[in-house]
PDB file of N, CA and C in Angstrom:
ATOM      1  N   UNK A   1       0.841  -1.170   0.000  1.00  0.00           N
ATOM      2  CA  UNK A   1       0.000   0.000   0.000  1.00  0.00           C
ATOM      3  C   UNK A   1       0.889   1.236   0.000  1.00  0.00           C
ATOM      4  N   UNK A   2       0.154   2.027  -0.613  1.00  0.00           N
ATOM      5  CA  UNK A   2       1.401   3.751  -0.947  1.00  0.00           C
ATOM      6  C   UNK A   2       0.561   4.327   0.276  1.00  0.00           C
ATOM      7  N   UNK A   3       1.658   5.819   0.616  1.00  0.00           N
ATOM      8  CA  UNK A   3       1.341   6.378   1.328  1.00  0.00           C
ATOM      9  C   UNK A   3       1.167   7.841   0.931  1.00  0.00           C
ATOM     10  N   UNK A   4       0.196   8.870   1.392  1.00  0.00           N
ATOM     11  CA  UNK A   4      -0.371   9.905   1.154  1.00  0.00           C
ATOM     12  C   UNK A   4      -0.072  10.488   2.030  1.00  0.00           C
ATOM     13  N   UNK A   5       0.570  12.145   2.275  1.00  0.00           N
ATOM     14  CA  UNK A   5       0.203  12.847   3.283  1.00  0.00           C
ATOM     15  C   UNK A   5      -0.587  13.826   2.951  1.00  0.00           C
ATOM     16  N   UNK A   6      -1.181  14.510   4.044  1.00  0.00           N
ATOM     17  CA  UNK A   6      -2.292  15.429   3.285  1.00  0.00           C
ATOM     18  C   UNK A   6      -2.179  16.745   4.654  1.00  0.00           C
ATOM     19  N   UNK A   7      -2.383  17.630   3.933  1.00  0.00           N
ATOM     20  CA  UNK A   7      -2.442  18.324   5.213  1.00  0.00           C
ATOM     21  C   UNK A   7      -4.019  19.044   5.715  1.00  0.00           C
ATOM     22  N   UNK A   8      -4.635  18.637   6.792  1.00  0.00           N
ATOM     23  CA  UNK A   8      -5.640  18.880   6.808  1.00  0.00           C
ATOM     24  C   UNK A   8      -6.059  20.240   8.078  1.00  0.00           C
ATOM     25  N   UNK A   9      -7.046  20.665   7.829  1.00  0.00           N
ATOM     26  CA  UNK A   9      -7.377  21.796   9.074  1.00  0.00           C
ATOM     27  C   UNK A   9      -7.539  20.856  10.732  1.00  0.00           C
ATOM     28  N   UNK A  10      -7.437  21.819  11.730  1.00  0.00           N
ATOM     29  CA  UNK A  10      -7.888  20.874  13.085  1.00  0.00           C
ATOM     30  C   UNK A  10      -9.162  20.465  12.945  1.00  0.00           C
ATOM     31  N   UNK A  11     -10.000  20.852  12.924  1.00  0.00           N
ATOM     32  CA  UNK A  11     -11.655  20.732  12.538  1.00  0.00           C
ATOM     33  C   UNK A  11     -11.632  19.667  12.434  1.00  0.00           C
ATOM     34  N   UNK A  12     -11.169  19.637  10.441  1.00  0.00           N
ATOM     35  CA  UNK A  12     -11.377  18.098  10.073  1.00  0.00           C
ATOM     36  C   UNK A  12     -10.698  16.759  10.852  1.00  0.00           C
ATOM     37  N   UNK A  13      -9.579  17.225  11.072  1.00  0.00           N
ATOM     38  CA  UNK A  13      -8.470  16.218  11.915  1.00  0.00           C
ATOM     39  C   UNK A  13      -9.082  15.992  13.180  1.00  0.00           C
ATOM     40  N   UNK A  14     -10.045  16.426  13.413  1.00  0.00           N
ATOM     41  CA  UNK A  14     -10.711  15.801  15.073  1.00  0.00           C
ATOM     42  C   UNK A  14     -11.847  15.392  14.918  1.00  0.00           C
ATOM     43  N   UNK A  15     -12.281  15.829  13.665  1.00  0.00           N
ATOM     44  CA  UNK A  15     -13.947  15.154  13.013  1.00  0.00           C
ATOM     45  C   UNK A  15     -13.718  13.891  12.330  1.00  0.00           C
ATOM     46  N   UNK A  16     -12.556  13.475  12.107  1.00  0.00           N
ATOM     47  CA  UNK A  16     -11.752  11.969  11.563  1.00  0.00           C
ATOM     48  C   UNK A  16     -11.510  11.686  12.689  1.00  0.00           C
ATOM     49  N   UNK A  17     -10.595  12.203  13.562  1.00  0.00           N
ATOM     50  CA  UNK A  17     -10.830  11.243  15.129  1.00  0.00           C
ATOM     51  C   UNK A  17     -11.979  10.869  15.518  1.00  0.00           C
ATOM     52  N   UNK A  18     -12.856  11.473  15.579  1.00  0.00           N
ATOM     53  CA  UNK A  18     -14.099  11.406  16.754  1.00  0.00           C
ATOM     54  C   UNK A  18     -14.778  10.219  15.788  1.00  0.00           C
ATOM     55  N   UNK A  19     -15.138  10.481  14.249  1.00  0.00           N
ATOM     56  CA  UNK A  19     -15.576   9.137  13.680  1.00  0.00           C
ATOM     57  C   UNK A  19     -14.897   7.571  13.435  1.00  0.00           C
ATOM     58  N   UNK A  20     -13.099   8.129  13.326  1.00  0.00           N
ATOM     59  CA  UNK A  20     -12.804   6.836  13.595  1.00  0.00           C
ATOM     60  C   UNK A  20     -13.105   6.008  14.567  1.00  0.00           C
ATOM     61  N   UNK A  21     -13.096   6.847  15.707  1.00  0.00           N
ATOM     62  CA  UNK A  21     -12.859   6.376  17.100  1.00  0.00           C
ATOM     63  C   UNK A  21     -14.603   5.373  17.184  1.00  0.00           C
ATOM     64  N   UNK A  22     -15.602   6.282  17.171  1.00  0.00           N
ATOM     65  CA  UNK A  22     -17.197   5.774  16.444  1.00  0.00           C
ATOM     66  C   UNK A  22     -17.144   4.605  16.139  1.00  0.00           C
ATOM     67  N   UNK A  23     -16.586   4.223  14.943  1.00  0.00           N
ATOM     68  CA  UNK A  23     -16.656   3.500  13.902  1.00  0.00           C
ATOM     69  C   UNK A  23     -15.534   2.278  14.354  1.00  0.00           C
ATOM     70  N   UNK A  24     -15.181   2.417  15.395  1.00  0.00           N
ATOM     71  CA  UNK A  24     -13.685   1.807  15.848  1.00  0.00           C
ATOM     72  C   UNK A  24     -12.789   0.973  14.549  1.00  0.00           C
ATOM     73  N   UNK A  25     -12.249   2.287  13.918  1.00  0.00           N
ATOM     74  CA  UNK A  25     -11.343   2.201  12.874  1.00  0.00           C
ATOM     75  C   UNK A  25     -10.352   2.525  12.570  1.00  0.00           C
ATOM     76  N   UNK A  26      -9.190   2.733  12.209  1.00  0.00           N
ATOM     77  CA  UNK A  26      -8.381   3.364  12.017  1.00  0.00           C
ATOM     78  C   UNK A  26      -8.775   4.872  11.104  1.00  0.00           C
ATOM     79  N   UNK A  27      -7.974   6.140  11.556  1.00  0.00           N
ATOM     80  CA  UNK A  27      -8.306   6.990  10.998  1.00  0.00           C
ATOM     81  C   UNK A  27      -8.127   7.013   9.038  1.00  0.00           C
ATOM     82  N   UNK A  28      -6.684   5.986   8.773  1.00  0.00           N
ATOM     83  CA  UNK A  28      -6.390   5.808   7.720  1.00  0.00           C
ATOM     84  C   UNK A  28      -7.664   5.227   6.802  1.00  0.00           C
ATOM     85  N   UNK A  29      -7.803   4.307   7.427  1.00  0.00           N
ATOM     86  CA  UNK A  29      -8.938   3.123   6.816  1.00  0.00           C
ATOM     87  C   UNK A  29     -10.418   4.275   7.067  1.00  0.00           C
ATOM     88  N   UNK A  30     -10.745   5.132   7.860  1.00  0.00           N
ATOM     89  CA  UNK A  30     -12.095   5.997   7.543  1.00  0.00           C
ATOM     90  C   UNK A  30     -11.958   6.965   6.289  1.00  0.00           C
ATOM     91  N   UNK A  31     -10.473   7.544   6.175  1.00  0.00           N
ATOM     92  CA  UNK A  31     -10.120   7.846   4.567  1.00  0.00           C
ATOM     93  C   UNK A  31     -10.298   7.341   3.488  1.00  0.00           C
ATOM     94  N   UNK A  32      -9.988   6.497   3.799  1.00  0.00           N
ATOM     95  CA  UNK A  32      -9.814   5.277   2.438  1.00  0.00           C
ATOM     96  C   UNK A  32     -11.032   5.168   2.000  1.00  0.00           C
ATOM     97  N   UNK A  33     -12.313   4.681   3.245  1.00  0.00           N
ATOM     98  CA  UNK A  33     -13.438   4.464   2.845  1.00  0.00           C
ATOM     99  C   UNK A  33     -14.120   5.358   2.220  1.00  0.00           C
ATOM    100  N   UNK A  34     -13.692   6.781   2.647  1.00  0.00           N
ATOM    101  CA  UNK A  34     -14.513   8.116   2.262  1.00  0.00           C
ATOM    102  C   UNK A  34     -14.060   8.244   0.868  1.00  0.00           C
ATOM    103  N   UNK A  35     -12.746   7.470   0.785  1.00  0.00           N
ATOM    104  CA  UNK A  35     -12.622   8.841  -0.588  1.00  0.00           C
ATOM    105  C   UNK A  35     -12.952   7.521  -1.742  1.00  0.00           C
ATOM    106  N   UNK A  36     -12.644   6.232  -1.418  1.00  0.00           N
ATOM    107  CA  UNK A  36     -13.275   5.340  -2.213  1.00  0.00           C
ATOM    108  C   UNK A  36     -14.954   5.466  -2.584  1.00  0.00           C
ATOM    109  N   UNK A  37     -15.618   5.827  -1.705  1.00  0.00           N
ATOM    110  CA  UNK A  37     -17.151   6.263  -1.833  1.00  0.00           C
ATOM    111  C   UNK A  37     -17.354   7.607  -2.871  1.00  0.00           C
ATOM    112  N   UNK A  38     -16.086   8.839  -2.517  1.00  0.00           N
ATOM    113  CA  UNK A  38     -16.399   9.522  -3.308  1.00  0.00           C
ATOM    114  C   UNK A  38     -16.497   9.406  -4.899  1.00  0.00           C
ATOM    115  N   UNK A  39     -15.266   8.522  -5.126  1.00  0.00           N
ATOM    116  CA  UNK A  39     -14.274   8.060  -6.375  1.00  0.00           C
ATOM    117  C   UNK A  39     -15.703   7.380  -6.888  1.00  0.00           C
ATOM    118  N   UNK A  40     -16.133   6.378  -6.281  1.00  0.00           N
ATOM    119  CA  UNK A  40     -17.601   5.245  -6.740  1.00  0.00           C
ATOM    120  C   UNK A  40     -18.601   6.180  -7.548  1.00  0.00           C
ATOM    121  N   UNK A  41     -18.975   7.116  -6.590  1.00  0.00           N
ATOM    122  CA  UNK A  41     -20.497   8.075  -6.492  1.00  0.00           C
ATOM    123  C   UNK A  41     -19.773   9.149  -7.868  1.00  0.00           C
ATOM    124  N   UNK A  42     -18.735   9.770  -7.646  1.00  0.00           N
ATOM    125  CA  UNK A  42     -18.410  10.296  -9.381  1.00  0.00           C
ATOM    126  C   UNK A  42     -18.556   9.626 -10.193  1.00  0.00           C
ATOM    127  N   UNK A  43     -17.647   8.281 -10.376  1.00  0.00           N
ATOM    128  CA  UNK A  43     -17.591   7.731 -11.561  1.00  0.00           C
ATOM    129  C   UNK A  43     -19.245   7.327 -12.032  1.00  0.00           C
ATOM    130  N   UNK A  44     -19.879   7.125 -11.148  1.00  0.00           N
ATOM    131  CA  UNK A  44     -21.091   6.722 -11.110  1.00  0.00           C
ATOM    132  C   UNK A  44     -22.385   7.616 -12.152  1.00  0.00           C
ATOM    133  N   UNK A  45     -21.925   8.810 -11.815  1.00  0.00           N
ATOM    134  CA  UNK A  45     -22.809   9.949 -12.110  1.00  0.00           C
ATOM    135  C   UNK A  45     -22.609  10.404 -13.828  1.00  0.00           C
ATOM    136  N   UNK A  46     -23.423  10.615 -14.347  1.00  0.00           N
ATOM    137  CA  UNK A  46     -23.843  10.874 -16.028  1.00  0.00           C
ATOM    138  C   UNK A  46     -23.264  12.103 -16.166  1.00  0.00           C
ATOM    139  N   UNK A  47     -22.496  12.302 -17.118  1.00  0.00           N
ATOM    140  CA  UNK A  47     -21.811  13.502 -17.540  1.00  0.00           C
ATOM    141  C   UNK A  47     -23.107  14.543 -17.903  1.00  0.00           C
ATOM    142  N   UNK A  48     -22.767  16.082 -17.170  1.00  0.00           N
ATOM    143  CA  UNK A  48     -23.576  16.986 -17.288  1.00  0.00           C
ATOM    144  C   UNK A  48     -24.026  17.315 -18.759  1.00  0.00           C
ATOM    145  N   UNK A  49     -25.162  17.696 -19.284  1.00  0.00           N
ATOM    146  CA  UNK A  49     -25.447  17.920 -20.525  1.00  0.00           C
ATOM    147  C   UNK A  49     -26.007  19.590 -20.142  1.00  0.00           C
ATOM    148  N   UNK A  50     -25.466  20.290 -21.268  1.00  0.00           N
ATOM    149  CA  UNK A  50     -25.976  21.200 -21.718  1.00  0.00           C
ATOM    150  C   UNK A  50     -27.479  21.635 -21.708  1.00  0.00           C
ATOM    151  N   UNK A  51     -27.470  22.921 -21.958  1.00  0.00           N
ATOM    152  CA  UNK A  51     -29.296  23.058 -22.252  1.00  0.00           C
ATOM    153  C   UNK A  51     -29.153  22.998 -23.374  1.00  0.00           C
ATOM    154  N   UNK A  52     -28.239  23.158 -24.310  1.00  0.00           N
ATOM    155  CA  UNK A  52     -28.716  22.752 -25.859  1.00  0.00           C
ATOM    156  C   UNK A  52     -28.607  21.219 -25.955  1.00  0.00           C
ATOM    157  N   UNK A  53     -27.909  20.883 -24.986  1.00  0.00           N
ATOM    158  CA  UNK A  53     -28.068  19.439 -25.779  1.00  0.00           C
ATOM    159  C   UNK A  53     -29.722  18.438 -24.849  1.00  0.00           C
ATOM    160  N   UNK A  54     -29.846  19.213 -23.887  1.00  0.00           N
ATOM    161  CA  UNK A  54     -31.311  18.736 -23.644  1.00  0.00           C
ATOM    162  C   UNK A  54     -32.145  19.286 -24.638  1.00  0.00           C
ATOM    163  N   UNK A  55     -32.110  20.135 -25.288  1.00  0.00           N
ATOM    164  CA  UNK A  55     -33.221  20.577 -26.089  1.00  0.00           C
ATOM    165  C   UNK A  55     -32.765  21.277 -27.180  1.00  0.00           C
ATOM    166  N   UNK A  56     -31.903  19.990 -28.016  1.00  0.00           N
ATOM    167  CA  UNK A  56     -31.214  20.679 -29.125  1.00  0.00           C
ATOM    168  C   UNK A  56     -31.907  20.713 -30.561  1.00  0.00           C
ATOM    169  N   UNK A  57     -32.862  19.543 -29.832  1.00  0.00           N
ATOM    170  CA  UNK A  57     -33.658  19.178 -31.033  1.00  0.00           C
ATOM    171  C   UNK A  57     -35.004  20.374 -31.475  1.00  0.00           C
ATOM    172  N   UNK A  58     -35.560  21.117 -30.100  1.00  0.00           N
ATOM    173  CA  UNK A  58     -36.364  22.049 -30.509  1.00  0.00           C
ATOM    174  C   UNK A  58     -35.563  23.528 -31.040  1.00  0.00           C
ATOM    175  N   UNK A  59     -34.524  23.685 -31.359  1.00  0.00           N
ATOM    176  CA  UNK A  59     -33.769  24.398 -31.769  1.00  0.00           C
ATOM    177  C   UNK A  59     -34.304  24.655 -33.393  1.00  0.00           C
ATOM    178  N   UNK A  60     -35.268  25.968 -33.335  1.00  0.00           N
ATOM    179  CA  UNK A  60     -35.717  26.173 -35.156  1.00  0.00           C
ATOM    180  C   UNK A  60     -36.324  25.092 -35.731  1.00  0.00           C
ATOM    181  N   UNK A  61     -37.456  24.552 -34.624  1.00  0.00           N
ATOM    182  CA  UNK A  61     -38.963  23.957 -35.148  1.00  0.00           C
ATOM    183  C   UNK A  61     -40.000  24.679 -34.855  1.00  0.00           C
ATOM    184  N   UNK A  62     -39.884  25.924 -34.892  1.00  0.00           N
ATOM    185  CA  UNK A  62     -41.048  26.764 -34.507  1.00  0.00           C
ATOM    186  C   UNK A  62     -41.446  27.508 -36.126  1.00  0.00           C
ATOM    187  N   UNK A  63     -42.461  27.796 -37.068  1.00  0.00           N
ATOM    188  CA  UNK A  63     -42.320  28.317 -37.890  1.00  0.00           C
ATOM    189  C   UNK A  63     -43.399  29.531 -37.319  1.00  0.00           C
ATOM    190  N   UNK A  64     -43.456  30.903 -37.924  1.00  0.00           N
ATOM    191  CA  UNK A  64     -44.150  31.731 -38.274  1.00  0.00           C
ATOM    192  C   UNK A  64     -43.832  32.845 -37.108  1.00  0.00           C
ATOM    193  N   UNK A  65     -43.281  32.341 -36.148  1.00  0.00           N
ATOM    194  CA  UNK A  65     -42.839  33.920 -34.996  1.00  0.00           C
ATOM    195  C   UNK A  65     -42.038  34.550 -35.323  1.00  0.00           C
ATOM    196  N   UNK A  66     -41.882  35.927 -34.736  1.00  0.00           N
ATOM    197  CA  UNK A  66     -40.935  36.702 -35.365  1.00  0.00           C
ATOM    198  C   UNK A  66     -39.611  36.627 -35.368  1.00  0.00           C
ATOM    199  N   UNK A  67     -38.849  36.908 -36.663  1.00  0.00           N
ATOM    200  CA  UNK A  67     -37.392  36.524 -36.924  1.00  0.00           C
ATOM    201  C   UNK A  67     -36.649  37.217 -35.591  1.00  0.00           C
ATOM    202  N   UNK A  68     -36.855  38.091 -35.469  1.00  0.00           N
ATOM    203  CA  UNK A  68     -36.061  38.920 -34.651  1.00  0.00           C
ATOM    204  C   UNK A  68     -36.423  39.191 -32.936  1.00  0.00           C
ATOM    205  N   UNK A  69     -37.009  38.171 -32.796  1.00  0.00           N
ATOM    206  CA  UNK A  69     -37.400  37.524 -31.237  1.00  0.00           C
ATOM    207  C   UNK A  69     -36.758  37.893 -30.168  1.00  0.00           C
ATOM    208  N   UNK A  70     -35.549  37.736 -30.609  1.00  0.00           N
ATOM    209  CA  UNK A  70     -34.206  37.576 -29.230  1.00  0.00           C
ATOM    210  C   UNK A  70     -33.521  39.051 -28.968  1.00  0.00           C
ATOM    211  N   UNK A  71     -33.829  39.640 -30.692  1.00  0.00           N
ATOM    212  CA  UNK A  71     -32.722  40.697 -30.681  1.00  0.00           C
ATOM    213  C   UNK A  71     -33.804  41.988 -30.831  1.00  0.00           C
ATOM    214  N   UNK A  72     -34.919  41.923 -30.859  1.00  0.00           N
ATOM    215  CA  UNK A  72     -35.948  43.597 -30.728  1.00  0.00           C
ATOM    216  C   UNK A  72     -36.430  43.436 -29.833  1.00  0.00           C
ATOM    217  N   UNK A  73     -36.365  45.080 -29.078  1.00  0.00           N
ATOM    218  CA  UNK A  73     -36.477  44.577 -27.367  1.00  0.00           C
ATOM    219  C   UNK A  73     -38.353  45.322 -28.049  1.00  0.00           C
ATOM    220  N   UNK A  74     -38.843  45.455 -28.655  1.00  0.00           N
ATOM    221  CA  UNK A  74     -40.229  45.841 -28.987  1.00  0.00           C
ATOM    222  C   UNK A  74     -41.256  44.721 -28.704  1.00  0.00           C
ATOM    223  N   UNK A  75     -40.404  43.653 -28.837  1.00  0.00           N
ATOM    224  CA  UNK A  75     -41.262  42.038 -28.476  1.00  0.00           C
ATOM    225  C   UNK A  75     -41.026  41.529 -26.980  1.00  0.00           C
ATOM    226  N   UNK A  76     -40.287  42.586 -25.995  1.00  0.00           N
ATOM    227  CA  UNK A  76     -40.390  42.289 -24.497  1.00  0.00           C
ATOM    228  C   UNK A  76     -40.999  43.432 -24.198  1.00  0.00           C
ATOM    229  N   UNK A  77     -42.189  44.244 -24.501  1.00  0.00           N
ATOM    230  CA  UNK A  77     -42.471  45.510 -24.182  1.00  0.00           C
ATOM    231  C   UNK A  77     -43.454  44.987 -23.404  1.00  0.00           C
ATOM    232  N   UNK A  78     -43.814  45.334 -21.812  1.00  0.00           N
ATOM    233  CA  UNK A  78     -45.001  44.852 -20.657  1.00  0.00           C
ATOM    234  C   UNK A  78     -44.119  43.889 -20.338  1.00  0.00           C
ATOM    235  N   UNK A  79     -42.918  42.864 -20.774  1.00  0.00           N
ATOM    236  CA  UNK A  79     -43.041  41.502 -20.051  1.00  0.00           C
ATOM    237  C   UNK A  79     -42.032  41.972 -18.781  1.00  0.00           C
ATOM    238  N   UNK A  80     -43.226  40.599 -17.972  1.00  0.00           N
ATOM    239  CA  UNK A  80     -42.632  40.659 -16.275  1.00  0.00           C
ATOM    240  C   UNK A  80     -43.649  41.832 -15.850  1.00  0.00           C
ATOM    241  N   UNK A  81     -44.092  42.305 -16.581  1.00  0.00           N
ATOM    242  CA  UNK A  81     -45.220  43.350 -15.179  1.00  0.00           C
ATOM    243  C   UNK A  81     -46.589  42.931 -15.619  1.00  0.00           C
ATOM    244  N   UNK A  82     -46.905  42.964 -14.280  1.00  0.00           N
ATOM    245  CA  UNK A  82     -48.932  42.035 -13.974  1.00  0.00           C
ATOM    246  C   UNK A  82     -49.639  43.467 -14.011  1.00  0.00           C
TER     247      UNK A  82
END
Protein backbone atom coordinates (compact mmCIF):
# COMPACT_ATOMS: atom_id res chain seq x y z
CA UNK A 1 0.00 0.00 0.00
CA UNK A 2 1.40 3.75 -0.95
CA UNK A 3 1.34 6.38 1.33
CA UNK A 4 -0.37 9.91 1.15
CA UNK A 5 0.20 12.85 3.28
CA UNK A 6 -2.29 15.43 3.29
CA UNK A 7 -2.44 18.32 5.21
CA UNK A 8 -5.64 18.88 6.81
CA UNK A 9 -7.38 21.80 9.07
CA UNK A 10 -7.89 20.87 13.09
CA UNK A 11 -11.65 20.73 12.54
CA UNK A 12 -11.38 18.10 10.07
CA UNK A 13 -8.47 16.22 11.92
CA UNK A 14 -10.71 15.80 15.07
CA UNK A 15 -13.95 15.15 13.01
CA UNK A 16 -11.75 11.97 11.56
CA UNK A 17 -10.83 11.24 15.13
CA UNK A 18 -14.10 11.41 16.75
CA UNK A 19 -15.58 9.14 13.68
CA UNK A 20 -12.80 6.84 13.60
CA UNK A 21 -12.86 6.38 17.10
CA UNK A 22 -17.20 5.77 16.44
CA UNK A 23 -16.66 3.50 13.90
CA UNK A 24 -13.68 1.81 15.85
CA UNK A 25 -11.34 2.20 12.87
CA UNK A 26 -8.38 3.36 12.02
CA UNK A 27 -8.31 6.99 11.00
CA UNK A 28 -6.39 5.81 7.72
CA UNK A 29 -8.94 3.12 6.82
CA UNK A 30 -12.09 6.00 7.54
CA UNK A 31 -10.12 7.85 4.57
CA UNK A 32 -9.81 5.28 2.44
CA UNK A 33 -13.44 4.46 2.85
CA UNK A 34 -14.51 8.12 2.26
CA UNK A 35 -12.62 8.84 -0.59
CA UNK A 36 -13.27 5.34 -2.21
CA UNK A 37 -17.15 6.26 -1.83
CA UNK A 38 -16.40 9.52 -3.31
CA UNK A 39 -14.27 8.06 -6.38
CA UNK A 40 -17.60 5.25 -6.74
CA UNK A 41 -20.50 8.07 -6.49
CA UNK A 42 -18.41 10.30 -9.38
CA UNK A 43 -17.59 7.73 -11.56
CA UNK A 44 -21.09 6.72 -11.11
CA UNK A 45 -22.81 9.95 -12.11
CA UNK A 46 -23.84 10.87 -16.03
CA UNK A 47 -21.81 13.50 -17.54
CA UNK A 48 -23.58 16.99 -17.29
CA UNK A 49 -25.45 17.92 -20.53
CA UNK A 50 -25.98 21.20 -21.72
CA UNK A 51 -29.30 23.06 -22.25
CA UNK A 52 -28.72 22.75 -25.86
CA UNK A 53 -28.07 19.44 -25.78
CA UNK A 54 -31.31 18.74 -23.64
CA UNK A 55 -33.22 20.58 -26.09
CA UNK A 56 -31.21 20.68 -29.13
CA UNK A 57 -33.66 19.18 -31.03
CA UNK A 58 -36.36 22.05 -30.51
CA UNK A 59 -33.77 24.40 -31.77
CA UNK A 60 -35.72 26.17 -35.16
CA UNK A 61 -38.96 23.96 -35.15
CA UNK A 62 -41.05 26.76 -34.51
CA UNK A 63 -42.32 28.32 -37.89
CA UNK A 64 -44.15 31.73 -38.27
CA UNK A 65 -42.84 33.92 -35.00
CA UNK A 66 -40.94 36.70 -35.36
CA UNK A 67 -37.39 36.52 -36.92
CA UNK A 68 -36.06 38.92 -34.65
CA UNK A 69 -37.40 37.52 -31.24
CA UNK A 70 -34.21 37.58 -29.23
CA UNK A 71 -32.72 40.70 -30.68
CA UNK A 72 -35.95 43.60 -30.73
CA UNK A 73 -36.48 44.58 -27.37
CA UNK A 74 -40.23 45.84 -28.99
CA UNK A 75 -41.26 42.04 -28.48
CA UNK A 76 -40.39 42.29 -24.50
CA UNK A 77 -42.47 45.51 -24.18
CA UNK A 78 -45.00 44.85 -20.66
CA UNK A 79 -43.04 41.50 -20.05
CA UNK A 80 -42.63 40.66 -16.28
CA UNK A 81 -45.22 43.35 -15.18
CA UNK A 82 -48.93 42.04 -13.97
Amino acid sequence: MNTLSVKLPSDLDEAIAAASALEHISKSTLVRRALEAYLARRDSRAPQASSLDKAGDLVGCFKGGPRDLASNPAHLAGFGRT
